[in-house]
Protein backbone atom coordinates (compact mmCIF):
# COMPACT_ATOMS: atom_id res chain seq x y z
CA UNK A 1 60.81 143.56 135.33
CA UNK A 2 62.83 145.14 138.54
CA UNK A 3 63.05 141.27 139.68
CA UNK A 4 64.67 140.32 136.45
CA UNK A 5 68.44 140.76 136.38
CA UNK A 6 69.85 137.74 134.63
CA UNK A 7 68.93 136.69 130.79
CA UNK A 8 69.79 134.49 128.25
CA UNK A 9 69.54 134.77 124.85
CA UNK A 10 69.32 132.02 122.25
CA UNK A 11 69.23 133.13 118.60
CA UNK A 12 68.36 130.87 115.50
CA UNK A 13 68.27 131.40 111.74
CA UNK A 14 64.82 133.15 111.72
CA UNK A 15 66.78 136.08 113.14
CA UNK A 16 68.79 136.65 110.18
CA UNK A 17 66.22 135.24 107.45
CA UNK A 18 64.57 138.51 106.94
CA UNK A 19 68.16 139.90 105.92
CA UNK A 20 68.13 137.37 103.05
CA UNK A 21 70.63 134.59 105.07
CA UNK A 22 69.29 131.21 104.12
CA UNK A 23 69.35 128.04 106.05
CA UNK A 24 69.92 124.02 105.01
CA UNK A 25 65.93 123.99 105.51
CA UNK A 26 64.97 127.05 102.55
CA UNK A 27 64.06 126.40 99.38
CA UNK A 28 65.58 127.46 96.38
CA UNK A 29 69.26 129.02 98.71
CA UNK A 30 72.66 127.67 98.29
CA UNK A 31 72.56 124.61 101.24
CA UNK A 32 69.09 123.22 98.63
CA UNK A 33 72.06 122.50 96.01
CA UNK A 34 74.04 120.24 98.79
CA UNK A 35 73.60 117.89 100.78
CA UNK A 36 74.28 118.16 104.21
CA UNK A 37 76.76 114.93 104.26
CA UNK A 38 78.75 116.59 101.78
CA UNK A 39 79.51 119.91 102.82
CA UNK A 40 78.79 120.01 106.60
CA UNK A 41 80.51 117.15 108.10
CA UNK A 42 84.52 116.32 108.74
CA UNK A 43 84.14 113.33 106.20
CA UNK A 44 83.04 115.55 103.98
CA UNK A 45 86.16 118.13 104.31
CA UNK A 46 88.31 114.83 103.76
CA UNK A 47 86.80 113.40 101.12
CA UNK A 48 86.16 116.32 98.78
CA UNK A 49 87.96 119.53 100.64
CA UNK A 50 87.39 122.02 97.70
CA UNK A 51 84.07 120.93 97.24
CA UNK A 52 83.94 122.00 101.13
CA UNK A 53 85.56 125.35 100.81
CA UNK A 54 84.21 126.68 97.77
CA UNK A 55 80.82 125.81 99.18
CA UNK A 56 82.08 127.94 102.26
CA UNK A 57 83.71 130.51 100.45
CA UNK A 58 80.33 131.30 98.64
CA UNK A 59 78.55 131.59 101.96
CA UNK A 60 81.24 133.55 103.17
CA UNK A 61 80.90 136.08 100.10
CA UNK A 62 77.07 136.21 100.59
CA UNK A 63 76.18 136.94 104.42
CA UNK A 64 78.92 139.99 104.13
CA UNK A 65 76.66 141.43 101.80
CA UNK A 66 73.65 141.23 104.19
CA UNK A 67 72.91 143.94 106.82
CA UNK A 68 71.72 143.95 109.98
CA UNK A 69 67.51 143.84 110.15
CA UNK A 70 65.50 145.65 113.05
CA UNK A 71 65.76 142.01 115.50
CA UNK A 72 69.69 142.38 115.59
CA UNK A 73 68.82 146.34 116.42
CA UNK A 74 67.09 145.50 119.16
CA UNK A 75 69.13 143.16 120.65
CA UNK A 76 71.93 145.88 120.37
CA UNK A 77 69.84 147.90 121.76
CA UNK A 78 69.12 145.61 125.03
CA UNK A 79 72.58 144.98 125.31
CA UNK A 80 74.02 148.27 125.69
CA UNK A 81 71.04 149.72 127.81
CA UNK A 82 70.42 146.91 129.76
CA UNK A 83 72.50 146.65 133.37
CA UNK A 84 72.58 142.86 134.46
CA UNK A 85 73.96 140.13 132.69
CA UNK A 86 73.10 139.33 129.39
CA UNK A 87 74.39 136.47 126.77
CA UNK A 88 73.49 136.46 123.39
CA UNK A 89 74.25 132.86 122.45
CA UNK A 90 73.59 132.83 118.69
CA UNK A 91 73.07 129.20 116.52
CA UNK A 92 74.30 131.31 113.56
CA UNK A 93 77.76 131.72 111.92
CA UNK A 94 77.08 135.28 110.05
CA UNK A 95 77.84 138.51 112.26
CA UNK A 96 74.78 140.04 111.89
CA UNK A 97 74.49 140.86 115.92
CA UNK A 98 77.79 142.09 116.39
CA UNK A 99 77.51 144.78 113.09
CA UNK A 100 74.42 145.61 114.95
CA UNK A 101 76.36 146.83 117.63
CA UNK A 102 76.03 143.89 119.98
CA UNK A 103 78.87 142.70 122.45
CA UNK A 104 77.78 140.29 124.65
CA UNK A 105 77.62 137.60 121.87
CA UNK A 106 78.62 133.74 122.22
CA UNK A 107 78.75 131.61 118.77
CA UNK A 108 78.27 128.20 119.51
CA UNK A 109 78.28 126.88 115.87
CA UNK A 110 81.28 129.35 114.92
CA UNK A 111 81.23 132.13 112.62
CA UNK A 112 81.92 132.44 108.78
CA UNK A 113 84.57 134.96 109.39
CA UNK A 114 87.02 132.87 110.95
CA UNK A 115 89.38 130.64 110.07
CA UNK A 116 90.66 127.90 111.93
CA UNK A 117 93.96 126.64 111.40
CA UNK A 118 94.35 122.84 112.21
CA UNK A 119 97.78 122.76 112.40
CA UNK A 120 98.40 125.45 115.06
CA UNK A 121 94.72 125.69 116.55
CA UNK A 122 94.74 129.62 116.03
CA UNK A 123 91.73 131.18 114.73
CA UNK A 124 92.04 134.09 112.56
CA UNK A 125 89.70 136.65 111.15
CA UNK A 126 88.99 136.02 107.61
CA UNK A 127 86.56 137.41 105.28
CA UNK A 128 88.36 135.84 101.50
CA UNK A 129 88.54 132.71 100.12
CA UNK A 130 90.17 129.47 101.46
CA UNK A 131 89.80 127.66 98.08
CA UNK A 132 93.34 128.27 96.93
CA UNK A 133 94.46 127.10 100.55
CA UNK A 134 96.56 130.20 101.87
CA UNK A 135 98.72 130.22 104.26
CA UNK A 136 97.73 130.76 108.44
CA UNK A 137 98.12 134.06 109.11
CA UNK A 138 99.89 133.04 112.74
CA UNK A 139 101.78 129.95 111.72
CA UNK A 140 102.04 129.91 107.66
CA UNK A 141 100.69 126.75 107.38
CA UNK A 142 97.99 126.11 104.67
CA UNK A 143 96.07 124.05 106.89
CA UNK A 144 93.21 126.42 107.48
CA UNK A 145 89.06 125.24 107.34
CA UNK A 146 85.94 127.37 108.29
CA UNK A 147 85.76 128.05 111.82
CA UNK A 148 82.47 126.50 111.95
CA UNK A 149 80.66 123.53 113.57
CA UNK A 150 79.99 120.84 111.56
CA UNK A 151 77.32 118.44 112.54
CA UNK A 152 78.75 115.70 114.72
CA UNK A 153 81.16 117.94 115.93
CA UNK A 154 80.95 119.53 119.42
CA UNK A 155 79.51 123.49 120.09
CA UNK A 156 81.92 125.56 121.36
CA UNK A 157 81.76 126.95 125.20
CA UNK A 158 79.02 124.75 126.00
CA UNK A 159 80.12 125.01 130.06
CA UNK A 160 80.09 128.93 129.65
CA UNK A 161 76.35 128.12 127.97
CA UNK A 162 75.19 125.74 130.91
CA UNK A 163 76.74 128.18 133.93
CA UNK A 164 74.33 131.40 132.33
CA UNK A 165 71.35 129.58 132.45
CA UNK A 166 72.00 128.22 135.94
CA UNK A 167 71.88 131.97 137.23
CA UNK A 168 69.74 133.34 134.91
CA UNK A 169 66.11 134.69 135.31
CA UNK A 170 64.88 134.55 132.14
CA UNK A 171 65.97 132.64 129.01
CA UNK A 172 64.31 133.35 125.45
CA UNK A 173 64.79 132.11 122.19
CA UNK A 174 64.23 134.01 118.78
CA UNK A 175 63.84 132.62 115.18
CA UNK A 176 64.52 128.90 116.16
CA UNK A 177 63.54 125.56 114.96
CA UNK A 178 63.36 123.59 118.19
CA UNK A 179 65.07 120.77 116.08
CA UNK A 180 69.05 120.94 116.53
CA UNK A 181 70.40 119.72 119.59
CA UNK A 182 71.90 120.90 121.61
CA UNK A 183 70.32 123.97 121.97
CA UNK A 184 66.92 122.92 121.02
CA UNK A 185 67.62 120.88 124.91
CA UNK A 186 68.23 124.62 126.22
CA UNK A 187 64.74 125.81 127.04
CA UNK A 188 64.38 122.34 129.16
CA UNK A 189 67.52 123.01 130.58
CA UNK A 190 65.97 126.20 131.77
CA UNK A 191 62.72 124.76 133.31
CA UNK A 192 64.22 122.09 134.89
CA UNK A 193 65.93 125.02 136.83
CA UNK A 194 63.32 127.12 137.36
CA UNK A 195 64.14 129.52 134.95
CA UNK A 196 61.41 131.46 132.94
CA UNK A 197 60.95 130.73 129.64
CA UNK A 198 60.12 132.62 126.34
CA UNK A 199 59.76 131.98 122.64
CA UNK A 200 59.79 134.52 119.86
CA UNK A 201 58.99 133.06 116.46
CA UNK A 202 57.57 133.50 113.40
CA UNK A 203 55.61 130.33 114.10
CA UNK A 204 55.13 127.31 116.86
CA UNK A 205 58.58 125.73 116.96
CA UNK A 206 59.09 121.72 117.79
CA UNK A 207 59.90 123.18 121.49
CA UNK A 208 57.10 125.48 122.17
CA UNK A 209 55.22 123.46 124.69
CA UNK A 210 58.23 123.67 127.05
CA UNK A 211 57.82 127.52 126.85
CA UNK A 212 56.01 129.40 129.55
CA UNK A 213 55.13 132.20 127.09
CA UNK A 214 55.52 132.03 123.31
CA UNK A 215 54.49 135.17 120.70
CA UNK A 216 54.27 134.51 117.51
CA UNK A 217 55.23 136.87 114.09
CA UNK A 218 58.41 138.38 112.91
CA UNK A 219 61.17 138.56 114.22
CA UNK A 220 61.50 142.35 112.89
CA UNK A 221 58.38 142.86 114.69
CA UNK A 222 57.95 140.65 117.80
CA UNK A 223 61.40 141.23 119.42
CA UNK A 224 61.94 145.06 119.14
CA UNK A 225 58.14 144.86 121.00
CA UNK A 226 59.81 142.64 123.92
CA UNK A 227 62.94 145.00 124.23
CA UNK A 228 61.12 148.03 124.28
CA UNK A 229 58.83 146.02 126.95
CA UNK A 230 61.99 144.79 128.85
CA UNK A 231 63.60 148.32 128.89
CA UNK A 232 59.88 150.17 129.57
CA UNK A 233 59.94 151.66 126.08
């Protein structure tokens, strides 16, 4: 690995599923009772806004009750040991990698624990409910939605994104589907640039043939086994 100094990092829901996070594709969690169109789109937040936030609120209430699993660890673990660039650029809106102890952590789709407030563009920590619309914490306004992306809206800091993988040496991606674009584009981003490529996931994803290398199991298992490989134990 001493020719390795530059990696990239792409995280998807099957990092956080084996601390009990659900996605829109599981059975039996809270996105199963929903549609996407109706809780995960700006038509949706103007057509039925508390239908929106309580939806939102209750996802809010649930991921702050998850921990941390032994993946997020040892991506924590990689970023404070490890001496070149690093970016963690997580699909995921819970902060599951930063109570891990990561740093180097981009959200492209947002985070739960933000608010957004549309009237003076400030984003705000905030961990309670919107549903009884409360006030912006920087302007007052009650004009505050989830700071997260809704489909057909654009990721955030996708020029930060693009500029990584143009330098880096390696980019991997744990516990994704391969199906959501933009990032599922990433990985042929990547070899179209040379880059290597990895895939850690429980299974095959819709992507995997544009890997160089994939492993396949848990993500509990198969990604403190690359970090401890990366770092030489």
């Amino acid at each position: 690995m001493t020719d390795m100094r530059n990696i990239v990092i792409l995280t998807g829901a099957g990092i956080s599923a084996e601390s009990g996070i659900d996605t829109f594709r599981d059975g039996g969690g809270l996105w199963e009772q929903h549609r996407v169109e109706d809780v995960a789109t700006p038509e949706a937040f103007v057509r039925d806004p508390d239908l929106v936030l309580r939806f939102y609120d209750q996802r809010r209430e649930a991921i702050q009750a998850k921990q941390p699993n032994a993946a997020h660890e040892a991506i924590a673990r990689l970023d404070a040991e490890w001496d070149g660039e690093l970016l963690v650029v997580t699909q995921n809106v819970d902060d599951l990698h930063e109570r891990a102890g990561a740093r180097r952590v981009l959200h492209m789709h947002g985070t739960h624990l933000n608010a957004w407030c549309t009237a003076c563009d400030i984003r705000s920590r905030w961990t309670g409910p919107m549903i009884d619309r409360p006030p912006c914490p920087a302007c007052g306004t009650p004009a505050l939605r989830p700071d997260v992306v809704w489909f057909g809206e654009m990721p955030y800091e996708m020029e930060r994104i693009h500029a990584a993988l143009r330098q880096a040496d390696l980019f991997v991606s744990i516990g994704t589907s391969g199906a959501v674009y933009p990032a599922a584009g990433f990985v042929q981003d990547a070899r179209e640039m040379r880059v290597r490529t990895l895939e850690l996931n429980l299974e095959a994803s819709m992507g995997s043939r544009w890997f160089h290398q994939s492993r396949h199991g848990p993500a509990t298992q198969v990604v403190p086994e690359w970090v401890a490989e990366v770092l030489g134990g």
